[in-house]
PDB file of N, CA and C in Angstrom:
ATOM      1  N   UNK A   1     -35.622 161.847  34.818  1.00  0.00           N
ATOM      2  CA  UNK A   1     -35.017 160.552  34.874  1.00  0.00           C
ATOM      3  C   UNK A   1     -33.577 160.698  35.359  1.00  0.00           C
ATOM      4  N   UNK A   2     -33.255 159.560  36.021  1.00  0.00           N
ATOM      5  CA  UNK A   2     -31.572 159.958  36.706  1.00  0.00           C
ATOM      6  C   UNK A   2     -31.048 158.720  36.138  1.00  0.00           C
ATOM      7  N   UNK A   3     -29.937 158.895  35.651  1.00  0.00           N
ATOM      8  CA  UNK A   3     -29.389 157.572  35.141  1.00  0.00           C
ATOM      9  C   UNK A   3     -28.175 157.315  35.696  1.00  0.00           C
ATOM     10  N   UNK A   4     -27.622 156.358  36.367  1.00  0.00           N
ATOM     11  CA  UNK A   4     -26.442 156.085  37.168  1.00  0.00           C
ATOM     12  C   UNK A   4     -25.725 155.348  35.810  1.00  0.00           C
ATOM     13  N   UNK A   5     -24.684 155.721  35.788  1.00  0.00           N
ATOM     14  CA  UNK A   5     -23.408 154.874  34.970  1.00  0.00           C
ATOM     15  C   UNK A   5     -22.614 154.103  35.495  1.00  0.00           C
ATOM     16  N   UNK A   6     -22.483 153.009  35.939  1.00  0.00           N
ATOM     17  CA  UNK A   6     -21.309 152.124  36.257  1.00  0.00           C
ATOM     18  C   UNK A   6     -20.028 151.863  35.094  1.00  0.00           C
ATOM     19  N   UNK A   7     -18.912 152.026  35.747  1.00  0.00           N
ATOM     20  CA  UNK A   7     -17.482 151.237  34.521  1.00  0.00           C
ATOM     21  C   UNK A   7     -17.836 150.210  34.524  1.00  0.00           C
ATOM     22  N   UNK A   8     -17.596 149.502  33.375  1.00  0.00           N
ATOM     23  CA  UNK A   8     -17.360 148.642  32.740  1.00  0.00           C
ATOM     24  C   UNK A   8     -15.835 148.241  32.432  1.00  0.00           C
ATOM     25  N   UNK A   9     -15.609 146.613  32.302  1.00  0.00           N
ATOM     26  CA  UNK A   9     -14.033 146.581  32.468  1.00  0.00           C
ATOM     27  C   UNK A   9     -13.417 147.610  31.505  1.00  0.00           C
ATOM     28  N   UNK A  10     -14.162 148.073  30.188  1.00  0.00           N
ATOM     29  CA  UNK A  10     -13.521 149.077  29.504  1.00  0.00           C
ATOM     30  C   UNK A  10     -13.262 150.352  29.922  1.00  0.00           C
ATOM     31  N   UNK A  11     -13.789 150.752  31.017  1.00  0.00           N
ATOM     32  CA  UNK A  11     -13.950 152.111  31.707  1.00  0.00           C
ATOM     33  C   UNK A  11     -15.171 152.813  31.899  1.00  0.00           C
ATOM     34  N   UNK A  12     -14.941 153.892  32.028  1.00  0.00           N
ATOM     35  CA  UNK A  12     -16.331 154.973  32.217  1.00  0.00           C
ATOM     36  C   UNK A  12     -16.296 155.514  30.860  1.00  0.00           C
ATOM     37  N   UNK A  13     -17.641 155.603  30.731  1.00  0.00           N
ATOM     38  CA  UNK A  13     -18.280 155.691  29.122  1.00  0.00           C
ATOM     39  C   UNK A  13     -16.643 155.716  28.252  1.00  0.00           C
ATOM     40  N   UNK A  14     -16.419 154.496  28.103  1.00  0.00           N
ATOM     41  CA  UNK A  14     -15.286 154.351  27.155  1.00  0.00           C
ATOM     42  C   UNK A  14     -14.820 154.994  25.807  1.00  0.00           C
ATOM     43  N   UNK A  15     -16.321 155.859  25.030  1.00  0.00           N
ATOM     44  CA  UNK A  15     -15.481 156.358  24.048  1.00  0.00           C
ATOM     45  C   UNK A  15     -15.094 157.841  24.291  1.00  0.00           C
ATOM     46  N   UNK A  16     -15.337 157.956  25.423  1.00  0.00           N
ATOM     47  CA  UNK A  16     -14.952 159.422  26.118  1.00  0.00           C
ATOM     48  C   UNK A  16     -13.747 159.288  26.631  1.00  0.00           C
ATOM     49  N   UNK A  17     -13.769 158.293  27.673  1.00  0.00           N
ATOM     50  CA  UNK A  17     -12.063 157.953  28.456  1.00  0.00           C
ATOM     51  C   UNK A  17     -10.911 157.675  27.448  1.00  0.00           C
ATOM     52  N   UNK A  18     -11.225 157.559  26.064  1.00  0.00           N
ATOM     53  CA  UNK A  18     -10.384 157.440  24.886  1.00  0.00           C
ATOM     54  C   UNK A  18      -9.971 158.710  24.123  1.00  0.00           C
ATOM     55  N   UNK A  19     -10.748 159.592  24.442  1.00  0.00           N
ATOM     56  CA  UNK A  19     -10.633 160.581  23.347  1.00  0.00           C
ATOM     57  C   UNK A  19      -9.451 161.377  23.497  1.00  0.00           C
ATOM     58  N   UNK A  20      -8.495 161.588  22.865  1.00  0.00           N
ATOM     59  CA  UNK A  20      -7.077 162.448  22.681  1.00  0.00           C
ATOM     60  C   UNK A  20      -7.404 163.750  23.894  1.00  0.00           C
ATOM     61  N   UNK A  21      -6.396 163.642  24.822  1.00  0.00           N
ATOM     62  CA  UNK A  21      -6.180 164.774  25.547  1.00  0.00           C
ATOM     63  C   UNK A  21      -4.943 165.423  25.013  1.00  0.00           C
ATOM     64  N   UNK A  22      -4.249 166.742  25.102  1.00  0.00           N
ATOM     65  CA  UNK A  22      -3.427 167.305  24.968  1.00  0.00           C
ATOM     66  C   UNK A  22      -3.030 168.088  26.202  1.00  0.00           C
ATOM     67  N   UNK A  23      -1.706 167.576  26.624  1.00  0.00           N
ATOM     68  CA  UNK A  23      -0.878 168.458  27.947  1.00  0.00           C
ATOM     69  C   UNK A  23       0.158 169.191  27.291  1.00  0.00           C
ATOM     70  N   UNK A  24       0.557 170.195  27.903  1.00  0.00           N
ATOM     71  CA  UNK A  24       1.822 171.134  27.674  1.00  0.00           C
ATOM     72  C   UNK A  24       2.909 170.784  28.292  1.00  0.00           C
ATOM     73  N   UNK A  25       3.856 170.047  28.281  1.00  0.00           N
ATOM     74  CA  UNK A  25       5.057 170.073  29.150  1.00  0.00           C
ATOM     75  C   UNK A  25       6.102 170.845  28.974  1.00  0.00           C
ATOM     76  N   UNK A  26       6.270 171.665  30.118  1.00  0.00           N
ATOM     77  CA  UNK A  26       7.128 172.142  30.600  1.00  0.00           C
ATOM     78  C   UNK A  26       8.008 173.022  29.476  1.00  0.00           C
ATOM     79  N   UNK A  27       7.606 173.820  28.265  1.00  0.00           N
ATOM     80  CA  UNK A  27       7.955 174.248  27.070  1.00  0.00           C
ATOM     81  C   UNK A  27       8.156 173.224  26.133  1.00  0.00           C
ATOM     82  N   UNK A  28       7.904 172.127  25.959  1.00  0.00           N
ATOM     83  CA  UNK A  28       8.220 170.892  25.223  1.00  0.00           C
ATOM     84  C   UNK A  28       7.220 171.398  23.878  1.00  0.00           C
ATOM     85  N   UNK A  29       6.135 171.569  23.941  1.00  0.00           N
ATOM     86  CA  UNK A  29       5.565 171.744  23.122  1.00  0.00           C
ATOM     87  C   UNK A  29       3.937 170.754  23.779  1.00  0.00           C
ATOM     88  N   UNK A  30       3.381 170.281  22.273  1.00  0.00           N
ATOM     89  CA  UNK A  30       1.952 170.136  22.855  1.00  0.00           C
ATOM     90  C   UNK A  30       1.954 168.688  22.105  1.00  0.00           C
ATOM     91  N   UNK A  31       1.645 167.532  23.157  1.00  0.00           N
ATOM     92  CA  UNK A  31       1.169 166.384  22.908  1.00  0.00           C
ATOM     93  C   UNK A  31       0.172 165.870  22.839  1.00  0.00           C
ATOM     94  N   UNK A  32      -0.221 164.485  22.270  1.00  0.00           N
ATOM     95  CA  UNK A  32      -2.142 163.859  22.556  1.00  0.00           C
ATOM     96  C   UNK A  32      -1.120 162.617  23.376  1.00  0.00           C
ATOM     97  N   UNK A  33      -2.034 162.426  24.129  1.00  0.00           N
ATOM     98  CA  UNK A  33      -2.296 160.777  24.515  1.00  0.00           C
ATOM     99  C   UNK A  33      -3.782 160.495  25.490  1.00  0.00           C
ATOM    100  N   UNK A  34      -3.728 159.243  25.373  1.00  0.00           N
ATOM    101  CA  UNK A  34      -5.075 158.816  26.216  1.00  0.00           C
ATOM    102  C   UNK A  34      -5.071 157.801  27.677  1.00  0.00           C
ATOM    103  N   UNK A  35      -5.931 158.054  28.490  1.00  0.00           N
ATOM    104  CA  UNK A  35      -5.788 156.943  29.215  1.00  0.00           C
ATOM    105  C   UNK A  35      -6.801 155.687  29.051  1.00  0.00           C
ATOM    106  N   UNK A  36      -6.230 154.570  29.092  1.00  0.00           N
ATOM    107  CA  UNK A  36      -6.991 153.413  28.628  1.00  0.00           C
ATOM    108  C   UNK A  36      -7.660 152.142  29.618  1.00  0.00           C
ATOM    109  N   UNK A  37      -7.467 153.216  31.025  1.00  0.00           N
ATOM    110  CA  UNK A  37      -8.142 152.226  32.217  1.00  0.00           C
ATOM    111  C   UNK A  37      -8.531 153.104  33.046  1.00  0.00           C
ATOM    112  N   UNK A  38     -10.061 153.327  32.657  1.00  0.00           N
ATOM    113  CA  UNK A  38     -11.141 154.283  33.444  1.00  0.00           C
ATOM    114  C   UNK A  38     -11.596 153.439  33.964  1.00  0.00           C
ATOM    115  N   UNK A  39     -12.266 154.144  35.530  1.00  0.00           N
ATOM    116  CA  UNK A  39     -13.229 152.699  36.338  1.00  0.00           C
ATOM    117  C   UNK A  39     -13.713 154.278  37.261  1.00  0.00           C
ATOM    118  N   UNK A  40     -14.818 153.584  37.127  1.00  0.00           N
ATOM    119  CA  UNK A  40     -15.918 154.591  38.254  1.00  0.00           C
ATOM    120  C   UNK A  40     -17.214 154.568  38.031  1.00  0.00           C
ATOM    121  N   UNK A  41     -18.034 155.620  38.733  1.00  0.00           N
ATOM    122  CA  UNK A  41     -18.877 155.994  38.326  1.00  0.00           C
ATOM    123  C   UNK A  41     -19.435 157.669  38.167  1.00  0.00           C
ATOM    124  N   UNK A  42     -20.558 157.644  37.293  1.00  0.00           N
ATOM    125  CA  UNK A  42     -21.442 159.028  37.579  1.00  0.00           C
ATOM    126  C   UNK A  42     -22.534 158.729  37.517  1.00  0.00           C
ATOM    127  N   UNK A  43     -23.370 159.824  37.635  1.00  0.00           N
ATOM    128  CA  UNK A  43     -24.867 160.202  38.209  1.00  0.00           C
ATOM    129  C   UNK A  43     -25.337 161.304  37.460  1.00  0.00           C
ATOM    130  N   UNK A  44     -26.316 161.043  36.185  1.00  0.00           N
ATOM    131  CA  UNK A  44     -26.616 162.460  35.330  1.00  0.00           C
ATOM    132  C   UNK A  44     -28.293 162.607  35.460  1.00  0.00           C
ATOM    133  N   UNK A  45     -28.566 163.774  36.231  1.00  0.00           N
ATOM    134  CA  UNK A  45     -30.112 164.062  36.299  1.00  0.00           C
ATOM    135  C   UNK A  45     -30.630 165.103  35.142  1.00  0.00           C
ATOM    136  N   UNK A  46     -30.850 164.950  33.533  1.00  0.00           N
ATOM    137  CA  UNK A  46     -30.796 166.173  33.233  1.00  0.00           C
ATOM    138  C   UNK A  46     -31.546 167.709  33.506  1.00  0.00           C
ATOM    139  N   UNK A  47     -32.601 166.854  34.731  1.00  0.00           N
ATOM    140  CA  UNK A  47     -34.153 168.049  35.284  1.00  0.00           C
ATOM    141  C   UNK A  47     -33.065 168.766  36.873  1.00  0.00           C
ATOM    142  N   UNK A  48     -32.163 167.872  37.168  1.00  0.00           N
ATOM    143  CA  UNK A  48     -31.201 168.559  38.382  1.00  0.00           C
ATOM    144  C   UNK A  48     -29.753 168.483  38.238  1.00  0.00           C
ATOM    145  N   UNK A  49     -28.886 169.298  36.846  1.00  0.00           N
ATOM    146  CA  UNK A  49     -27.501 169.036  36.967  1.00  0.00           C
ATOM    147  C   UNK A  49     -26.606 168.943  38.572  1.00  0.00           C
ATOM    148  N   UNK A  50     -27.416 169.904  38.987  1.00  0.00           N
ATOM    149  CA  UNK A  50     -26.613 170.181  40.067  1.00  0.00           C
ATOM    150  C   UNK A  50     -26.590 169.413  40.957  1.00  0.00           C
ATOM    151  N   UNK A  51     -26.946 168.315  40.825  1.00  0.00           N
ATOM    152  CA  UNK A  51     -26.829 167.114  41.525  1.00  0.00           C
ATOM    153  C   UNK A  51     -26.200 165.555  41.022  1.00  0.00           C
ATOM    154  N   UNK A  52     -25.289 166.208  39.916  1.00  0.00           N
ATOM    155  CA  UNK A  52     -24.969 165.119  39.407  1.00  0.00           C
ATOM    156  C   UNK A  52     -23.406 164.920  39.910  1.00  0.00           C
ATOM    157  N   UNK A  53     -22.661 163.794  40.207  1.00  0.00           N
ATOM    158  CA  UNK A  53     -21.819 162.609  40.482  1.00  0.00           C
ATOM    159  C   UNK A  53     -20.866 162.550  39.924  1.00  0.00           C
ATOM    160  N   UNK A  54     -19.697 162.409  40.393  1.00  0.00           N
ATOM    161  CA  UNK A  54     -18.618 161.473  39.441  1.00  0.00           C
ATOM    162  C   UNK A  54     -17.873 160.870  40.246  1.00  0.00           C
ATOM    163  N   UNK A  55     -17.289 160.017  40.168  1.00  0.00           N
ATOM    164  CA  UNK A  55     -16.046 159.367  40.913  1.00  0.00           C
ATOM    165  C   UNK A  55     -15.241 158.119  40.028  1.00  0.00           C
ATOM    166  N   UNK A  56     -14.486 158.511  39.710  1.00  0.00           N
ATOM    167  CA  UNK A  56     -13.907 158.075  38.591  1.00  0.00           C
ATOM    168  C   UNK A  56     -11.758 158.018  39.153  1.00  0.00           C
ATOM    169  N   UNK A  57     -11.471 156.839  38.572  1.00  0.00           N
ATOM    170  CA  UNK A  57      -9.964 156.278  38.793  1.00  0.00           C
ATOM    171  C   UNK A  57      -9.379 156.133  38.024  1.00  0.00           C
ATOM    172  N   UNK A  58      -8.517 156.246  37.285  1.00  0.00           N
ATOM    173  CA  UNK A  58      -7.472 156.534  36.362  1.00  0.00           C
ATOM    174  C   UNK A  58      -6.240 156.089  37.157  1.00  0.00           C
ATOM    175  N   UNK A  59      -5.731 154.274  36.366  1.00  0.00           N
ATOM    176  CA  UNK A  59      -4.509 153.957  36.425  1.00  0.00           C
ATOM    177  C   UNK A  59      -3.509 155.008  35.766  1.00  0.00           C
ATOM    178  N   UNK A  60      -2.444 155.296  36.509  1.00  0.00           N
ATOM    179  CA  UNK A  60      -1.646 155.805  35.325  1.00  0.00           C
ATOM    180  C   UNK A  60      -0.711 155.369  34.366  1.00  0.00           C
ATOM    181  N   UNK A  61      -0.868 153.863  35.299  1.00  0.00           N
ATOM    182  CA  UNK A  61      -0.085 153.233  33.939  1.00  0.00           C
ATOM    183  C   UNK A  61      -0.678 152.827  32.835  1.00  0.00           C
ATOM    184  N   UNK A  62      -2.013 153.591  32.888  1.00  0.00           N
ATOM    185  CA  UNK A  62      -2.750 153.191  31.534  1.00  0.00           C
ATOM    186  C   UNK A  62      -2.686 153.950  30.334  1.00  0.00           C
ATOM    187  N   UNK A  63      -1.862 155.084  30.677  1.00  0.00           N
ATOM    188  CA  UNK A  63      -1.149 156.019  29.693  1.00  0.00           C
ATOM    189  C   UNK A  63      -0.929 155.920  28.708  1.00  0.00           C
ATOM    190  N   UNK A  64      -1.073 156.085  27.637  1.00  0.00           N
ATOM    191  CA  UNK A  64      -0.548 156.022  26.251  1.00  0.00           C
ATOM    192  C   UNK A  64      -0.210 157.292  25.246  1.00  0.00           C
ATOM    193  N   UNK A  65       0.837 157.436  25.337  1.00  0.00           N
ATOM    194  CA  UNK A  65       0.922 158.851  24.487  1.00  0.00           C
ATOM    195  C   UNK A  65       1.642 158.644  22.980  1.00  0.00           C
ATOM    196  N   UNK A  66       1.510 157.159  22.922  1.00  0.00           N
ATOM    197  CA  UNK A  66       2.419 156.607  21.475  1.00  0.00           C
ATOM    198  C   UNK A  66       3.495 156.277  21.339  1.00  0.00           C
ATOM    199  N   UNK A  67       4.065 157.060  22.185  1.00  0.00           N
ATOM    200  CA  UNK A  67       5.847 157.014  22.518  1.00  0.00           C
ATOM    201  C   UNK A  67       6.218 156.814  23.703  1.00  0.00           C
ATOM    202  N   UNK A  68       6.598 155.753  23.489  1.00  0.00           N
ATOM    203  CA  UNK A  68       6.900 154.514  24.719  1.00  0.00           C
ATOM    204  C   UNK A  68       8.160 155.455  25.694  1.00  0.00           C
ATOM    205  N   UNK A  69       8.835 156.097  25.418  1.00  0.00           N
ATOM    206  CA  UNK A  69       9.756 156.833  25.958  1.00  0.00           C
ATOM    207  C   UNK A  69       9.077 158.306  26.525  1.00  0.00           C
ATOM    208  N   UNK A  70       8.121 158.881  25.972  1.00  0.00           N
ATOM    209  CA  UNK A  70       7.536 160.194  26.789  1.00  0.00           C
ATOM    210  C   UNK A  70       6.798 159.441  27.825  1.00  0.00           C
ATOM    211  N   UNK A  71       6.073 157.865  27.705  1.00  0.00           N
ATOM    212  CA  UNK A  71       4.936 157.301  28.441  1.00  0.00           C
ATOM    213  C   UNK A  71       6.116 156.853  29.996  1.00  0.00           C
ATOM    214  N   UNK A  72       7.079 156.566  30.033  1.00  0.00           N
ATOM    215  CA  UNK A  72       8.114 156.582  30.700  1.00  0.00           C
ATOM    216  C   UNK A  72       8.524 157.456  31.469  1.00  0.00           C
ATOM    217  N   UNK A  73       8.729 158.451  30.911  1.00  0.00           N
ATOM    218  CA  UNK A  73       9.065 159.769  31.391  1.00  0.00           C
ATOM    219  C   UNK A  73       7.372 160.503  32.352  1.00  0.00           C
ATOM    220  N   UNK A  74       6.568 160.429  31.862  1.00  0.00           N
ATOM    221  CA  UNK A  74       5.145 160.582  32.207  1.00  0.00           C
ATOM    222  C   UNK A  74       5.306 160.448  33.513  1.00  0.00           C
ATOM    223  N   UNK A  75       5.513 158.875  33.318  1.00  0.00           N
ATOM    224  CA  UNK A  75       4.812 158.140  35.082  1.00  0.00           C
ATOM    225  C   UNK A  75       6.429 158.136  36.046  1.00  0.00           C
ATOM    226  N   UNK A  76       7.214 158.947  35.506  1.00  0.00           N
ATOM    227  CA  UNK A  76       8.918 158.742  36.654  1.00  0.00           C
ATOM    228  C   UNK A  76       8.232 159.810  37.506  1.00  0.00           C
ATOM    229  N   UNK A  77       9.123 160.153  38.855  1.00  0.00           N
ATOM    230  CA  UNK A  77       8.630 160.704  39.771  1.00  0.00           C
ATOM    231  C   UNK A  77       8.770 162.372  39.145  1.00  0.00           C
ATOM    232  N   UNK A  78       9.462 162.834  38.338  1.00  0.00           N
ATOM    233  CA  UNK A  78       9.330 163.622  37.658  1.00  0.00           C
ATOM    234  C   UNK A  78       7.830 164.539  37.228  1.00  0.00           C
ATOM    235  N   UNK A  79       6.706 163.362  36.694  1.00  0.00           N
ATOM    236  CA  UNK A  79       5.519 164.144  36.265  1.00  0.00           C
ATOM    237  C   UNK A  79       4.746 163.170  37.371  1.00  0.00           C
ATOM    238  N   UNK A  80       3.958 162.184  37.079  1.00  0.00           N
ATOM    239  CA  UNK A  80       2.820 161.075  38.029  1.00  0.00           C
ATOM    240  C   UNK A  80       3.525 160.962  39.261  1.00  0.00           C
ATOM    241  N   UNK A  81       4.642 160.639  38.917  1.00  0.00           N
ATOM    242  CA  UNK A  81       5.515 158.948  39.946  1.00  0.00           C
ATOM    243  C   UNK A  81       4.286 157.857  40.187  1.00  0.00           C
ATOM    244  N   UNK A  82       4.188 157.629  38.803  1.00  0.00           N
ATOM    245  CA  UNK A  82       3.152 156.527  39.446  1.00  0.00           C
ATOM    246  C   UNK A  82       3.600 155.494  40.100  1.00  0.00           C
ATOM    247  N   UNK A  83       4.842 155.302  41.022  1.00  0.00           N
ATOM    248  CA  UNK A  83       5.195 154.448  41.963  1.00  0.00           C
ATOM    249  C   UNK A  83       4.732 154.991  43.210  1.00  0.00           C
ATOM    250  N   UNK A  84       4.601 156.291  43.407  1.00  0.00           N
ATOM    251  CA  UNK A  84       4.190 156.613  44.525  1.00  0.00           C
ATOM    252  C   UNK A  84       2.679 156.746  44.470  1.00  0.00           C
ATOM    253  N   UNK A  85       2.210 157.331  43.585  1.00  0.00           N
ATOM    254  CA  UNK A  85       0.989 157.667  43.044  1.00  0.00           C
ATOM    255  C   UNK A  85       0.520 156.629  41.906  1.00  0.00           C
ATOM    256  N   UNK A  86      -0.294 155.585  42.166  1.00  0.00           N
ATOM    257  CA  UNK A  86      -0.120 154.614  40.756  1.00  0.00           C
ATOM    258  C   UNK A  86      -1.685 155.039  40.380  1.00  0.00           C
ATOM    259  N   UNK A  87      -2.733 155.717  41.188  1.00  0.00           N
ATOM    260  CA  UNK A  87      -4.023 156.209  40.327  1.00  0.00           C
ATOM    261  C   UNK A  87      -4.345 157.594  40.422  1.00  0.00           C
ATOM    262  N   UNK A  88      -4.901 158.272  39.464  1.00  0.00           N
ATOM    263  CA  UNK A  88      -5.376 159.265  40.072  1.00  0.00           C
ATOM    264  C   UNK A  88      -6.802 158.920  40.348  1.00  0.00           C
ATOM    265  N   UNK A  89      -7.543 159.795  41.092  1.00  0.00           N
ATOM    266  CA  UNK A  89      -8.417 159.998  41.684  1.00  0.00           C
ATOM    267  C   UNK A  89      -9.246 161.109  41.874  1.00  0.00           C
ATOM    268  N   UNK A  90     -10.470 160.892  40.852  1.00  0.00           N
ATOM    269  CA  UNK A  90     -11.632 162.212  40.737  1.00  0.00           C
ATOM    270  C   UNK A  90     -12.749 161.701  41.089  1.00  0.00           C
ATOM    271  N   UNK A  91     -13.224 163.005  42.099  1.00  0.00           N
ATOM    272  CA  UNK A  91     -14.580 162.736  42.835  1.00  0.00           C
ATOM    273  C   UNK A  91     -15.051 164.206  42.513  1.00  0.00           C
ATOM    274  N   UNK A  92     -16.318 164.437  41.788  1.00  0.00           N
ATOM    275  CA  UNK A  92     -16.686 165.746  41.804  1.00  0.00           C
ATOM    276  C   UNK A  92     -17.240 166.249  43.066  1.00  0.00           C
ATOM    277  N   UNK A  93     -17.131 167.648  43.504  1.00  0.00           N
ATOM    278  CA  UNK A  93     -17.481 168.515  44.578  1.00  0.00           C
ATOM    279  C   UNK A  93     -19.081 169.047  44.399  1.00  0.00           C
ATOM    280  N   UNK A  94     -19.019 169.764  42.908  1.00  0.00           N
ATOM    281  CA  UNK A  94     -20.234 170.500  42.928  1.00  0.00           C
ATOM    282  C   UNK A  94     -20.766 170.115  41.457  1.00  0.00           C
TER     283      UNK A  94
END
């Protein structure tokens, strides 16, 4: 069976696009935050992984790391610039 996933205005499988990531900055130490505006899709065959999909968009101003001042610092041209860069953008290869 192949099951295609479409986002939903909540995102791609939303309680995944929620779940606490942790980045290292720059010796700062180790933070969580989440992003809260997934949109895409995937493609899961479980009889052919190797043919499975993603393409998935991540606002970055959908950032949330709790602290309105690291979430700031995040998206300055410094780490995102999400002025220059306002999504990221994942398409799997293999």
């Amino acid at each position: 069976m192949v099951r295609h996933h479409r986002a939903l205005a909540g995102g791609v499988a939303p309680r995944l696009a929620r779940q606490p990531s942790a980045a290292q900055a720059a010796g700062i130490g180790l933070f969580t935050g989440v992003f809260k505006k997934v949109t895409g899709s995937y493609t899961f065959d479980p009889k052919n992984p190797r043919a499975d999909k993603a393409d998935n968009t991540i606002p970055v101003d959908g950032l949330d790391t709790f602290f309105p001042m690291r979430d700031e610092d995040l998206k300055s041209a410094a780490f995102f610039d999400a002025k220059a860069n306002p999504d990221i953008h994942f398409v799997s290869t293999k």
